[in-house]
PDB file of N, CA and C in Angstrom:
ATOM      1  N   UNK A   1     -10.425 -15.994 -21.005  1.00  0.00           N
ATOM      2  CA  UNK A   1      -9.970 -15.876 -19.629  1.00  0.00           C
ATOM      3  C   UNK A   1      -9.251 -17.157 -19.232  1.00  0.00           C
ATOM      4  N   UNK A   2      -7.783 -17.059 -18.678  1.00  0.00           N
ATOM      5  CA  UNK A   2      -6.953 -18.347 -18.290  1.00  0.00           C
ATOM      6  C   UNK A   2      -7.928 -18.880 -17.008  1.00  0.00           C
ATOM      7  N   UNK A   3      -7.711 -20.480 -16.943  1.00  0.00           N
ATOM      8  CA  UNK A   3      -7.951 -21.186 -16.151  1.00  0.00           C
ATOM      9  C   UNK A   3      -7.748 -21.272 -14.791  1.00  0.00           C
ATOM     10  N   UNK A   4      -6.111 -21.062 -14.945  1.00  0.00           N
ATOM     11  CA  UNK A   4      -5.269 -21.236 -13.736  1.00  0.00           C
ATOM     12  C   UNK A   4      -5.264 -19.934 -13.398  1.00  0.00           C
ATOM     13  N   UNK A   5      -5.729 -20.180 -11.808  1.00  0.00           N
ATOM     14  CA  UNK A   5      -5.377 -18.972 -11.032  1.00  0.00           C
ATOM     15  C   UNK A   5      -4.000 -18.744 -10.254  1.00  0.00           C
ATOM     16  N   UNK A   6      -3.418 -17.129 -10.313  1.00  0.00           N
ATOM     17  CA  UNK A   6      -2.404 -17.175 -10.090  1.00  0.00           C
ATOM     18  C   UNK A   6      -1.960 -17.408  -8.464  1.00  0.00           C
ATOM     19  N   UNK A   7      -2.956 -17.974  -7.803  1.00  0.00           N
ATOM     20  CA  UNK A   7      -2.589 -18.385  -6.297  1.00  0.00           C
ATOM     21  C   UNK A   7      -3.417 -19.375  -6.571  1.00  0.00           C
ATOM     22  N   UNK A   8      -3.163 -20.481  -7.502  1.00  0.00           N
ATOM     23  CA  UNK A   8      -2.948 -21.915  -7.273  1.00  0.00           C
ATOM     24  C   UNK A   8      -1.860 -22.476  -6.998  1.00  0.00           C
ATOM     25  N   UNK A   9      -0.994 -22.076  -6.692  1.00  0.00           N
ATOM     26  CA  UNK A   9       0.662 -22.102  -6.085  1.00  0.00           C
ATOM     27  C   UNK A   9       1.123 -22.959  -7.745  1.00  0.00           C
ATOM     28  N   UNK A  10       0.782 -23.045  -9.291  1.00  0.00           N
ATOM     29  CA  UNK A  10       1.442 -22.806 -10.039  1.00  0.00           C
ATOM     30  C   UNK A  10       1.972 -21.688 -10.233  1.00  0.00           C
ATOM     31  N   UNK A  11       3.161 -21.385 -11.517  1.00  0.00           N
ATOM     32  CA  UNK A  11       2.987 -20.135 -11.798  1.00  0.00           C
ATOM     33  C   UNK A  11       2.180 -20.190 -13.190  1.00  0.00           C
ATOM     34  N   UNK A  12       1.876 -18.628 -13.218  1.00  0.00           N
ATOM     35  CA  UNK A  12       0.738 -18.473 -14.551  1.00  0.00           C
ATOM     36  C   UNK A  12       1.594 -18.472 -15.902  1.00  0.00           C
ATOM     37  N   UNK A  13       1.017 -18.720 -16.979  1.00  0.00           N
ATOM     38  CA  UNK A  13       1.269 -18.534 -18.215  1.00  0.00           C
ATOM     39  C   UNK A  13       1.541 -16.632 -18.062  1.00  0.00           C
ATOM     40  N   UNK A  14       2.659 -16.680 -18.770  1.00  0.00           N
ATOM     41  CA  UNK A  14       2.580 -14.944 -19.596  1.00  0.00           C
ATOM     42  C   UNK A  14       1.475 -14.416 -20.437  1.00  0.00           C
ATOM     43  N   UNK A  15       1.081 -15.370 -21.178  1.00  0.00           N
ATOM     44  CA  UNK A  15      -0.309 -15.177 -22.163  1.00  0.00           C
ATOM     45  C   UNK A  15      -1.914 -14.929 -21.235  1.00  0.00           C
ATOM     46  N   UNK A  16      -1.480 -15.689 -20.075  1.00  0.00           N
ATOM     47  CA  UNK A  16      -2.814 -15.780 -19.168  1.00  0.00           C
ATOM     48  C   UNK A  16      -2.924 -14.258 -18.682  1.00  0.00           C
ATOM     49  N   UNK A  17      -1.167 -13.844 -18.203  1.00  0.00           N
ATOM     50  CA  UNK A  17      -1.005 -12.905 -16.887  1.00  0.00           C
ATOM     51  C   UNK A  17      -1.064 -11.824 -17.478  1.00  0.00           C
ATOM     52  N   UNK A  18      -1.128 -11.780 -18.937  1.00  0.00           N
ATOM     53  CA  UNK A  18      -1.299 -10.535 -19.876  1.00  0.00           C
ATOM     54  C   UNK A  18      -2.888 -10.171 -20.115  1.00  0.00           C
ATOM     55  N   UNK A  19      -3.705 -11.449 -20.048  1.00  0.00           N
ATOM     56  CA  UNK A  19      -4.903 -11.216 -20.387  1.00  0.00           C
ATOM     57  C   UNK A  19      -5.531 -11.064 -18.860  1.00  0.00           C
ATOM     58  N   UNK A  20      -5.319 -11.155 -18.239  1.00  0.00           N
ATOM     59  CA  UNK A  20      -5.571 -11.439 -16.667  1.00  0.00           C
ATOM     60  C   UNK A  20      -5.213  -9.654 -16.037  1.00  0.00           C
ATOM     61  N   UNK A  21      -4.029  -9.464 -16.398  1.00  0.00           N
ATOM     62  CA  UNK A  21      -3.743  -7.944 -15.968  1.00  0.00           C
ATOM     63  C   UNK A  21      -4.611  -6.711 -16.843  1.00  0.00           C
ATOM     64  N   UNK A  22      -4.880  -7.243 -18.183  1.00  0.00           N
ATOM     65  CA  UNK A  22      -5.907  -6.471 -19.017  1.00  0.00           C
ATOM     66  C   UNK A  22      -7.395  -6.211 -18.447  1.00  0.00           C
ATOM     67  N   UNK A  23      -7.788  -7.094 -17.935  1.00  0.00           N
ATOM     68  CA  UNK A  23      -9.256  -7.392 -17.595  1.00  0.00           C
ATOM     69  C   UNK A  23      -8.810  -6.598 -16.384  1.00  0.00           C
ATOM     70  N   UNK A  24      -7.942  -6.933 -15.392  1.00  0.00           N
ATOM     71  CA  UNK A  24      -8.060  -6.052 -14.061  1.00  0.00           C
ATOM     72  C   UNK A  24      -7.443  -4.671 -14.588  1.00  0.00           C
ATOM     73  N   UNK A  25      -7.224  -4.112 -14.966  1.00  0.00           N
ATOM     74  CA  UNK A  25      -6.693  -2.839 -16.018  1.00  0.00           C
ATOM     75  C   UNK A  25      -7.789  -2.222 -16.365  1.00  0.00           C
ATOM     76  N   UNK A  26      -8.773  -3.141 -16.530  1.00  0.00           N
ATOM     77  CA  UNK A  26     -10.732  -2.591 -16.995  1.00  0.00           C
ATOM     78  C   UNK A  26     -10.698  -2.149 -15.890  1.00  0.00           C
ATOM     79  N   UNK A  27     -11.055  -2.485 -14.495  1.00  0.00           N
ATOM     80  CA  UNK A  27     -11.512  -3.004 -13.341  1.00  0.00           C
ATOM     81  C   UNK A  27     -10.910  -1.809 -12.461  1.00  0.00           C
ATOM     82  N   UNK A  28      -9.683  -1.662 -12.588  1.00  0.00           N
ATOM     83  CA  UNK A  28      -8.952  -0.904 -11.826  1.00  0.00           C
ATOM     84  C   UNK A  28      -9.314   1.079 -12.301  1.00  0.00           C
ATOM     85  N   UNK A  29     -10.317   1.230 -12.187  1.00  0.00           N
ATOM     86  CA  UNK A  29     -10.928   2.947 -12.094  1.00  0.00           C
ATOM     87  C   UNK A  29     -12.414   3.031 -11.575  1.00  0.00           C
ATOM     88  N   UNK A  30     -12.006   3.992 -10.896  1.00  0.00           N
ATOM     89  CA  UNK A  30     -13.427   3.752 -10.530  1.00  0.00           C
ATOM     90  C   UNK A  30     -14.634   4.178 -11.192  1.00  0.00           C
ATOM     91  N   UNK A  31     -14.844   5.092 -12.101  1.00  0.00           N
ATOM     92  CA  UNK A  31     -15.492   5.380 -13.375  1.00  0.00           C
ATOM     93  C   UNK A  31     -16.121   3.953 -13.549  1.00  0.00           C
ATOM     94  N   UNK A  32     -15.132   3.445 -13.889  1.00  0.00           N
ATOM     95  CA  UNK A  32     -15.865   1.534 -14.347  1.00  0.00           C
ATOM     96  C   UNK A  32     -16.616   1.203 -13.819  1.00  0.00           C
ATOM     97  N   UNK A  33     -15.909   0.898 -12.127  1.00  0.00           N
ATOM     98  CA  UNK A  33     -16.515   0.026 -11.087  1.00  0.00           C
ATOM     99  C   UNK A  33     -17.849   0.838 -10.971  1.00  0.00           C
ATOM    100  N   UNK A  34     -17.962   1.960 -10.986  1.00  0.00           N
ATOM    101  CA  UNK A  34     -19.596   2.352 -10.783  1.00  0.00           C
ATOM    102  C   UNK A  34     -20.048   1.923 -11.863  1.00  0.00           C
ATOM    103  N   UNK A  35     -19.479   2.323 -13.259  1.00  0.00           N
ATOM    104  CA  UNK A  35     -20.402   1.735 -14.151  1.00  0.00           C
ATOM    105  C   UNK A  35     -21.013   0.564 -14.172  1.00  0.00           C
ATOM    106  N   UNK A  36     -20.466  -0.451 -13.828  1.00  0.00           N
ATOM    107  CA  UNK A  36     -20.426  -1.850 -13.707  1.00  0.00           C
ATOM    108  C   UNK A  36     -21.349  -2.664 -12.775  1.00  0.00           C
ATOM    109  N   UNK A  37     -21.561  -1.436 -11.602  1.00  0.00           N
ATOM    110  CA  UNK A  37     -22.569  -1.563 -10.620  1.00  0.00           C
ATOM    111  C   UNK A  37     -23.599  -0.928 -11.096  1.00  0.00           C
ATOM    112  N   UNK A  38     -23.506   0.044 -11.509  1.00  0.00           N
ATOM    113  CA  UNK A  38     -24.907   1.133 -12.363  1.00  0.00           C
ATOM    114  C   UNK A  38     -25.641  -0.278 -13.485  1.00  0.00           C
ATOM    115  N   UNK A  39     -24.713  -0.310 -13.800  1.00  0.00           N
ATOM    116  CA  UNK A  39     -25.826  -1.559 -15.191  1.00  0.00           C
ATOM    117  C   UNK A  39     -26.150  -2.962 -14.335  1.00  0.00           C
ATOM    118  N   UNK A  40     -25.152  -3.184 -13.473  1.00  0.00           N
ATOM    119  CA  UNK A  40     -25.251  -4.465 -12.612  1.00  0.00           C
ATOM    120  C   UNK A  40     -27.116  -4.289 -11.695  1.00  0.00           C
ATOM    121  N   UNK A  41     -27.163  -3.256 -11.650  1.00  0.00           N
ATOM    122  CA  UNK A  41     -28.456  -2.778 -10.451  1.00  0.00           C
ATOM    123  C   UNK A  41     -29.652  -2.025 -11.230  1.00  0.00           C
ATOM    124  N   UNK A  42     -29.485  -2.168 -12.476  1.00  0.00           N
ATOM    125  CA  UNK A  42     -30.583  -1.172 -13.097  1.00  0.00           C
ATOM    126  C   UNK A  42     -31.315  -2.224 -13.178  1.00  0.00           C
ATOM    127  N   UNK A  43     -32.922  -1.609 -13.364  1.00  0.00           N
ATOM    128  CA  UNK A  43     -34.215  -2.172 -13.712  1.00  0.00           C
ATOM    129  C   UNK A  43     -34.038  -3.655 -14.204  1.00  0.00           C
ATOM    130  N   UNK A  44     -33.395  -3.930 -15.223  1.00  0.00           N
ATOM    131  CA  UNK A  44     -33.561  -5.082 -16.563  1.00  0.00           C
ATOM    132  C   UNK A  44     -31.922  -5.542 -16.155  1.00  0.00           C
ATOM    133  N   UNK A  45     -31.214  -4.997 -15.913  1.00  0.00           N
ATOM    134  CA  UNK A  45     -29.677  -5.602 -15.598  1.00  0.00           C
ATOM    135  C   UNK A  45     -29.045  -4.767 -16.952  1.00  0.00           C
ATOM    136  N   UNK A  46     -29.523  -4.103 -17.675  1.00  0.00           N
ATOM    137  CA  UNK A  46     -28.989  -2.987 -18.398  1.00  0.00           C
ATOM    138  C   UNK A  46     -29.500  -1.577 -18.812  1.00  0.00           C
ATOM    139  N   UNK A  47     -28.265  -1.015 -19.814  1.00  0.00           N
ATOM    140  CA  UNK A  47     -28.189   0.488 -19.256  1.00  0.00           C
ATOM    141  C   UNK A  47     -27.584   1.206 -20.451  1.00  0.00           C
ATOM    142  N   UNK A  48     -28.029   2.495 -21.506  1.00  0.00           N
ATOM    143  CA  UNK A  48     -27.253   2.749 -22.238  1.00  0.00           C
ATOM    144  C   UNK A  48     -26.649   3.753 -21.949  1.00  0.00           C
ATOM    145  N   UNK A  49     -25.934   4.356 -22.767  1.00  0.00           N
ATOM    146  CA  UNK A  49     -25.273   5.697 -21.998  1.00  0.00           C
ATOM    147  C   UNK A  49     -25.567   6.811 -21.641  1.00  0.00           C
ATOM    148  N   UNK A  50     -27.338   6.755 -22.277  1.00  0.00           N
ATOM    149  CA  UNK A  50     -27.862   7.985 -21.488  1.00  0.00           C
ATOM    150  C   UNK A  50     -28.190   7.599 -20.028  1.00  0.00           C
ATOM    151  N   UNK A  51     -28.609   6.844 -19.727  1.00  0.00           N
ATOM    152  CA  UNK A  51     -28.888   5.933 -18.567  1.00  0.00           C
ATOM    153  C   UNK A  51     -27.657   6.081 -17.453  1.00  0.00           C
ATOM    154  N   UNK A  52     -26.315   6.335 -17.854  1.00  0.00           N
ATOM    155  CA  UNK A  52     -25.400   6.401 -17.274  1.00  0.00           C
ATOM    156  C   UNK A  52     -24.548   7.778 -16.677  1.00  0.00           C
ATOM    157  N   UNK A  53     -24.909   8.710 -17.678  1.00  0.00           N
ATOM    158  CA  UNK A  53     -23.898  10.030 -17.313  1.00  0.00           C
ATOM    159  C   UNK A  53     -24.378  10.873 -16.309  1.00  0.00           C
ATOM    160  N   UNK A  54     -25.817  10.793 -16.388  1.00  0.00           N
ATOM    161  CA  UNK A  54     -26.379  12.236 -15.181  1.00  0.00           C
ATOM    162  C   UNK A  54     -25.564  11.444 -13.813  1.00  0.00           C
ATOM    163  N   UNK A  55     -25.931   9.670 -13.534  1.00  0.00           N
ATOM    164  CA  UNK A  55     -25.178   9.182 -11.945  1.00  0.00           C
ATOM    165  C   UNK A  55     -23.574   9.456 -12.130  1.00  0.00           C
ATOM    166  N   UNK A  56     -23.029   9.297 -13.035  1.00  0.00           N
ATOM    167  CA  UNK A  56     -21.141   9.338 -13.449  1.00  0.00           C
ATOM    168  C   UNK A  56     -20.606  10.870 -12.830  1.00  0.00           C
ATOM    169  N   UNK A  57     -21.788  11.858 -13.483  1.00  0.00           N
ATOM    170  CA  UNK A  57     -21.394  13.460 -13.573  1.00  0.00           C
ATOM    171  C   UNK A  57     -20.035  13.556 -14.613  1.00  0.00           C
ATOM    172  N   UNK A  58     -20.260  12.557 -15.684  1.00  0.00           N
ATOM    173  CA  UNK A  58     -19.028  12.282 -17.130  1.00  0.00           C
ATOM    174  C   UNK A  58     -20.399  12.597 -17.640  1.00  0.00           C
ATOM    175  N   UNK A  59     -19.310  13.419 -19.217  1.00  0.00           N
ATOM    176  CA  UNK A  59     -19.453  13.387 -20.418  1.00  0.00           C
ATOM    177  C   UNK A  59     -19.967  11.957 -21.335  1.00  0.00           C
ATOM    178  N   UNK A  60     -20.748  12.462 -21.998  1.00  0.00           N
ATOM    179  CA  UNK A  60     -21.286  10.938 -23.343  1.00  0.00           C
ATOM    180  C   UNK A  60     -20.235  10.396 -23.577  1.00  0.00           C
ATOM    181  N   UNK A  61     -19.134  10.984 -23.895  1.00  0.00           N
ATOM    182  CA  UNK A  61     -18.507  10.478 -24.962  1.00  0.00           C
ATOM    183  C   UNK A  61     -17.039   9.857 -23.630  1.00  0.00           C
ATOM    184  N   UNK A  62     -16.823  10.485 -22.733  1.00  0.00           N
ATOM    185  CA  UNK A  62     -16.514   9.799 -21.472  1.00  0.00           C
ATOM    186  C   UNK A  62     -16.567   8.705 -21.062  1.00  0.00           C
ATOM    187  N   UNK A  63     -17.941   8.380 -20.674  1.00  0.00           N
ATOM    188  CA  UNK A  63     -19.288   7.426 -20.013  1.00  0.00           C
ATOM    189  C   UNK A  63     -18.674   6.164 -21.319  1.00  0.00           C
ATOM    190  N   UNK A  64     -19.002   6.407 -22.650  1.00  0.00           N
ATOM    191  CA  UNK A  64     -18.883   6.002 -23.968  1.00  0.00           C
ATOM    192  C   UNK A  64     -17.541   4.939 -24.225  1.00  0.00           C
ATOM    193  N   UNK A  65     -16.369   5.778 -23.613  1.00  0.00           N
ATOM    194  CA  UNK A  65     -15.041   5.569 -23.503  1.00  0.00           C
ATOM    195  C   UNK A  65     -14.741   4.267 -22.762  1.00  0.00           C
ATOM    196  N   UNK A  66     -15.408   4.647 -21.509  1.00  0.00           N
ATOM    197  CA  UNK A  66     -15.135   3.327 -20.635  1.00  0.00           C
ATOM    198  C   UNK A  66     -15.780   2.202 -20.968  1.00  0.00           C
ATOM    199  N   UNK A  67     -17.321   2.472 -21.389  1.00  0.00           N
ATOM    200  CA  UNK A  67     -17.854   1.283 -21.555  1.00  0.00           C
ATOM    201  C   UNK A  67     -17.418   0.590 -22.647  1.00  0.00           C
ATOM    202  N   UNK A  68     -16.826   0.724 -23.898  1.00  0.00           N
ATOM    203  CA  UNK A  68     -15.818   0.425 -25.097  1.00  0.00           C
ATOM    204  C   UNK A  68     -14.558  -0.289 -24.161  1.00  0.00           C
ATOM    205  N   UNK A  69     -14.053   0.252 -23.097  1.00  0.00           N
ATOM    206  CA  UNK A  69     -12.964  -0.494 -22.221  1.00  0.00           C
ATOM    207  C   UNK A  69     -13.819  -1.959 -21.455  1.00  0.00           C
ATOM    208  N   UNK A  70     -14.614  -2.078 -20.834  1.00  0.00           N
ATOM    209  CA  UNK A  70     -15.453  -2.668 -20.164  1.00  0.00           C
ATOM    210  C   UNK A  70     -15.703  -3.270 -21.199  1.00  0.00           C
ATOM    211  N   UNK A  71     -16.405  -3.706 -22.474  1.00  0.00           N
ATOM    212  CA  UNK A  71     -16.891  -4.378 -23.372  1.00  0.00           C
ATOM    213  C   UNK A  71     -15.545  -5.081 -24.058  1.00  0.00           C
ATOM    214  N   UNK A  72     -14.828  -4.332 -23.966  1.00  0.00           N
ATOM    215  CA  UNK A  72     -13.527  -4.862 -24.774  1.00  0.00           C
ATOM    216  C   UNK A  72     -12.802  -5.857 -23.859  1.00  0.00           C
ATOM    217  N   UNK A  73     -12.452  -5.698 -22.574  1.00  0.00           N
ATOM    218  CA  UNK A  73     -12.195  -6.854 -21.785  1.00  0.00           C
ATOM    219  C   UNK A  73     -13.169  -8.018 -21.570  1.00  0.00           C
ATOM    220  N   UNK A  74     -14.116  -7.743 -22.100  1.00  0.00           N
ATOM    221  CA  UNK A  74     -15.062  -8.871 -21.894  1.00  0.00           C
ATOM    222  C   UNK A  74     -16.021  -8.918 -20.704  1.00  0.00           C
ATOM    223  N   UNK A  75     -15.852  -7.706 -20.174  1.00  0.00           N
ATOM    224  CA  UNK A  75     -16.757  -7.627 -18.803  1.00  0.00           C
ATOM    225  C   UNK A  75     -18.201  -7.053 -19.156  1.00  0.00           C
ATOM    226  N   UNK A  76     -18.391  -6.449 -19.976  1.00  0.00           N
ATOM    227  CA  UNK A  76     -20.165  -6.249 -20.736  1.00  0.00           C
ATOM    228  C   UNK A  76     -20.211  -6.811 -22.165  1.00  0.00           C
ATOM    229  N   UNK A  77     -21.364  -7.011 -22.430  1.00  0.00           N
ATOM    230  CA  UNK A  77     -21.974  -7.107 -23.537  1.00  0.00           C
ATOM    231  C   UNK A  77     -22.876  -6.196 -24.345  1.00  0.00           C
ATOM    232  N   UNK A  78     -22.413  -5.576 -25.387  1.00  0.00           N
ATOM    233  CA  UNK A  78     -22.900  -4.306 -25.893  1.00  0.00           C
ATOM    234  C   UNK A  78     -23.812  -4.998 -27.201  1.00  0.00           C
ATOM    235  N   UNK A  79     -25.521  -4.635 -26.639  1.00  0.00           N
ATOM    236  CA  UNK A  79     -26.427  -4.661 -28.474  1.00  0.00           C
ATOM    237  C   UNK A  79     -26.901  -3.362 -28.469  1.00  0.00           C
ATOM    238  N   UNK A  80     -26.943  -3.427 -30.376  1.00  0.00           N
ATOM    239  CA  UNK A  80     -27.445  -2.619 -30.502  1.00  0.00           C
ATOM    240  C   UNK A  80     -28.988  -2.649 -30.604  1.00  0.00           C
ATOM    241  N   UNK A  81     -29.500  -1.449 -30.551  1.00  0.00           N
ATOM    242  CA  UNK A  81     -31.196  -1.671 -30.734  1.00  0.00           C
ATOM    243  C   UNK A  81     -31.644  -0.161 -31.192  1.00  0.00           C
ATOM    244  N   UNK A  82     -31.442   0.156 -32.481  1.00  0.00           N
ATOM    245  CA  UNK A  82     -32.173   0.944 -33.518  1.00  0.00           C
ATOM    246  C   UNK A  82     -30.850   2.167 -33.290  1.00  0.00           C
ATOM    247  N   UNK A  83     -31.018   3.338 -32.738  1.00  0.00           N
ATOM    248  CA  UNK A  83     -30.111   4.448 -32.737  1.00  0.00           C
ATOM    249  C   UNK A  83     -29.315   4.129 -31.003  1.00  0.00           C
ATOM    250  N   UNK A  84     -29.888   3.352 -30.302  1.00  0.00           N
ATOM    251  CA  UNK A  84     -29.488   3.017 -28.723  1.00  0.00           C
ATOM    252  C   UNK A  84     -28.489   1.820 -28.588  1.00  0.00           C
ATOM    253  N   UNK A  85     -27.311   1.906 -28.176  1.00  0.00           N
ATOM    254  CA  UNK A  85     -26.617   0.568 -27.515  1.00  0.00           C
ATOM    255  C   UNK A  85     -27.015   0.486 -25.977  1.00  0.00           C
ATOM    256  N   UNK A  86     -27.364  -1.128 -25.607  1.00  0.00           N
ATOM    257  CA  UNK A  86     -27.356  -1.300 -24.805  1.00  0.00           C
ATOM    258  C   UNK A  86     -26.444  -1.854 -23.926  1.00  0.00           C
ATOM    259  N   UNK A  87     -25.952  -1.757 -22.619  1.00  0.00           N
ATOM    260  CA  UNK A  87     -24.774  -2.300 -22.143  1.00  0.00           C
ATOM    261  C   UNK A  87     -25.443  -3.588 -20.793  1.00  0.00           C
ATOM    262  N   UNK A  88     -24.817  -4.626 -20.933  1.00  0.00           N
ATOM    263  CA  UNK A  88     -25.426  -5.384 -19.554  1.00  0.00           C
ATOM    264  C   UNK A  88     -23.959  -6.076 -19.058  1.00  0.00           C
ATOM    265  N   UNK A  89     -24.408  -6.673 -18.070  1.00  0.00           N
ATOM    266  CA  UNK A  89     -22.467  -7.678 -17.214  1.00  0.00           C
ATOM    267  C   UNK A  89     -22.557  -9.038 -18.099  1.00  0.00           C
ATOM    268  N   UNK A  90     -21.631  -8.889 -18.077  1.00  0.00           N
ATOM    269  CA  UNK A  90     -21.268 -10.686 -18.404  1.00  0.00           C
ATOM    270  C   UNK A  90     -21.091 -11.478 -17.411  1.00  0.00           C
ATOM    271  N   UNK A  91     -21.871 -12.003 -16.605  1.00  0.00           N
ATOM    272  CA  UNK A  91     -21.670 -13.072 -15.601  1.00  0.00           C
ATOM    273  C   UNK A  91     -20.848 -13.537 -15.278  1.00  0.00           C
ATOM    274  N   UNK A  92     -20.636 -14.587 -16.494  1.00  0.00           N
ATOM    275  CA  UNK A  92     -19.351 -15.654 -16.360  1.00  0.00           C
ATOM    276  C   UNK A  92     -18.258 -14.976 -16.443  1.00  0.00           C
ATOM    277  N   UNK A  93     -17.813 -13.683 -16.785  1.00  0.00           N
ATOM    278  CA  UNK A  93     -16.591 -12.956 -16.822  1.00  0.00           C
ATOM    279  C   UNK A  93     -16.400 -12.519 -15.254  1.00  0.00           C
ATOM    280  N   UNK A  94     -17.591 -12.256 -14.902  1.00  0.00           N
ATOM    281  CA  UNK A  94     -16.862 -11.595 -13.524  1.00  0.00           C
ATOM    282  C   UNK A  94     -16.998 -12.933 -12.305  1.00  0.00           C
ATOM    283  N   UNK A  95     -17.545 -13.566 -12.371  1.00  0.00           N
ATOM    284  CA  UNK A  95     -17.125 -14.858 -11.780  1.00  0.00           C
ATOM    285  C   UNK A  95     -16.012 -15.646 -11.914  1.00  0.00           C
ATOM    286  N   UNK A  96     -15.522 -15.738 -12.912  1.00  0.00           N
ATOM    287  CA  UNK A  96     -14.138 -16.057 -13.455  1.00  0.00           C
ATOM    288  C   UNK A  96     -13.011 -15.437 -12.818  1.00  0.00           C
ATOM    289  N   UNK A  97     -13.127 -13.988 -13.193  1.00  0.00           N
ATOM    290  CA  UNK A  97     -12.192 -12.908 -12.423  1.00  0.00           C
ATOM    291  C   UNK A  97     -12.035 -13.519 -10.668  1.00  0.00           C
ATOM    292  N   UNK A  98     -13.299 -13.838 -10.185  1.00  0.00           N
ATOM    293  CA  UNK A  98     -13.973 -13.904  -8.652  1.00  0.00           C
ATOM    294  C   UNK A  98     -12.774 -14.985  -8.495  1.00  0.00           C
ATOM    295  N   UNK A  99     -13.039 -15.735  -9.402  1.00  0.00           N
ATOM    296  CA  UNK A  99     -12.435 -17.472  -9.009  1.00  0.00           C
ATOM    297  C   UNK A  99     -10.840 -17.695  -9.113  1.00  0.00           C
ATOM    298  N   UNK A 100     -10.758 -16.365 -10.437  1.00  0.00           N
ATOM    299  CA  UNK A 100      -9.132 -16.195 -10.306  1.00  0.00           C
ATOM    300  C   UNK A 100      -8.294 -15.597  -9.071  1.00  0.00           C
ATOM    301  N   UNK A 101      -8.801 -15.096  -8.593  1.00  0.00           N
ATOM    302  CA  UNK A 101      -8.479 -14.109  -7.086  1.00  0.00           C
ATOM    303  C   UNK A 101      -8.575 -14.646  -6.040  1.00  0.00           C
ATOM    304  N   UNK A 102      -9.402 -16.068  -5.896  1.00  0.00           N
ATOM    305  CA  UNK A 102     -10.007 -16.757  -4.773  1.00  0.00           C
ATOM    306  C   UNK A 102      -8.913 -17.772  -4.357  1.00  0.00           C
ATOM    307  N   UNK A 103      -8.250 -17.724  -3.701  1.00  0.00           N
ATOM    308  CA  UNK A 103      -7.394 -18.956  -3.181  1.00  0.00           C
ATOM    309  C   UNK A 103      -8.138 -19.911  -3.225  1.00  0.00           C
ATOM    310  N   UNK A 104      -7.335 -21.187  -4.064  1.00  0.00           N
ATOM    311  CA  UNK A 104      -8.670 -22.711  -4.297  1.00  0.00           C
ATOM    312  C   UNK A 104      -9.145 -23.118  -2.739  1.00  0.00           C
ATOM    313  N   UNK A 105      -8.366 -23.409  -1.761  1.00  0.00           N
ATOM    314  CA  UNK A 105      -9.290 -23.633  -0.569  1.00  0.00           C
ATOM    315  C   UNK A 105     -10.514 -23.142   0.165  1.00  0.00           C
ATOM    316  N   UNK A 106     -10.249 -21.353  -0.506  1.00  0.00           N
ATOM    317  CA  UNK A 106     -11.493 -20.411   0.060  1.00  0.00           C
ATOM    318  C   UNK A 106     -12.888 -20.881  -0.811  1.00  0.00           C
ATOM    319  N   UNK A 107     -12.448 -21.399  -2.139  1.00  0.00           N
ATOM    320  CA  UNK A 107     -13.285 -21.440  -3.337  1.00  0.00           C
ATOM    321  C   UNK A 107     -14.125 -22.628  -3.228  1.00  0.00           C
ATOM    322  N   UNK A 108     -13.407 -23.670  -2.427  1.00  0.00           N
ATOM    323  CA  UNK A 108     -14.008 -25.069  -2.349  1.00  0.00           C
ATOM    324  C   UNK A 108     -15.414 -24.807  -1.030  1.00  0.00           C
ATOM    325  N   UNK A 109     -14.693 -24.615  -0.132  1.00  0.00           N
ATOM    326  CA  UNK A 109     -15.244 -23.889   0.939  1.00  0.00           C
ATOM    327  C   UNK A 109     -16.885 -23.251   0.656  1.00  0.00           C
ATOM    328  N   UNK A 110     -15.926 -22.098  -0.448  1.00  0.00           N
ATOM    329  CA  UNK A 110     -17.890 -20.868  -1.017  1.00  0.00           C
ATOM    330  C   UNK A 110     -18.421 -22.059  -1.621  1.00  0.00           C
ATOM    331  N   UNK A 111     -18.149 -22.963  -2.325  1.00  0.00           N
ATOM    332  CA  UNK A 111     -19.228 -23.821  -3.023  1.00  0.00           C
ATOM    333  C   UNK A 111     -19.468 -24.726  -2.149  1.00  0.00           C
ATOM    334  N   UNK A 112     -19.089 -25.181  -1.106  1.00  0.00           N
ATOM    335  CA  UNK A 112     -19.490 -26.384  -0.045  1.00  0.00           C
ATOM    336  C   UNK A 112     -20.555 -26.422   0.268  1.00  0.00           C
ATOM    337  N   UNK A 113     -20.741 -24.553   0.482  1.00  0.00           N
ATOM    338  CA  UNK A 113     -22.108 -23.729   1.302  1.00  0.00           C
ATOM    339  C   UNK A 113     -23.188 -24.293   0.552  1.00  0.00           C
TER     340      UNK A 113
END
């Protein structure tokens, strides 16, 4: 994930704004965003895909699809554990995202608090 956010009044790297538009490309369906909140709010902070489809009203292999999108941008972390994958958030990914979006004055400000 690039450093520079693109409303630090630089402009961004192409390499950043490619990996930067990928991750919000995860982000941008809402399929995800529930998913993302579904594992974000479960019991343990994770969730496998049976855990996921009855709240989605998606298919396994659906449910399956996105979270492979979501893991692949770097926004979950997928183990396995015997015949079950488990899915949980990556913290520092979506804080990152948070900080890239945050105009630096608003950002100085949230951490002042």
């Amino acid at each position: 994930m690039p450093a520079i956010s693109p409303l630090a009044g630089k402009p961004i790297k192409r390499a950043d704004a490619e990996r930067l538009a990928g991750v919000l490309k995860a982000f941008a369906d809402p399929a995800r965003l529930r998913l993302l909140s579904l594992i974000q709010s479960a019991p343990e902070g994770e969730a496998s895909v049976s855990d996921l489809t009855a709240p989605l009203k998606l298919s396994q292999p659906t449910v399956s699809h996105h979270l492979r999108i979501l893991t692949e941008a770097g926004l979950l972390k997928r183990e396995k554990r015997g015949v079950w994958a488990y899915y949980r958030l990556v913290p520092s990914a979506i804080t990152t995202i948070a900080d890239l979006l945050t105009p630096p004055r608003k950002r100085a400000t949230k951490r002042a608090r």
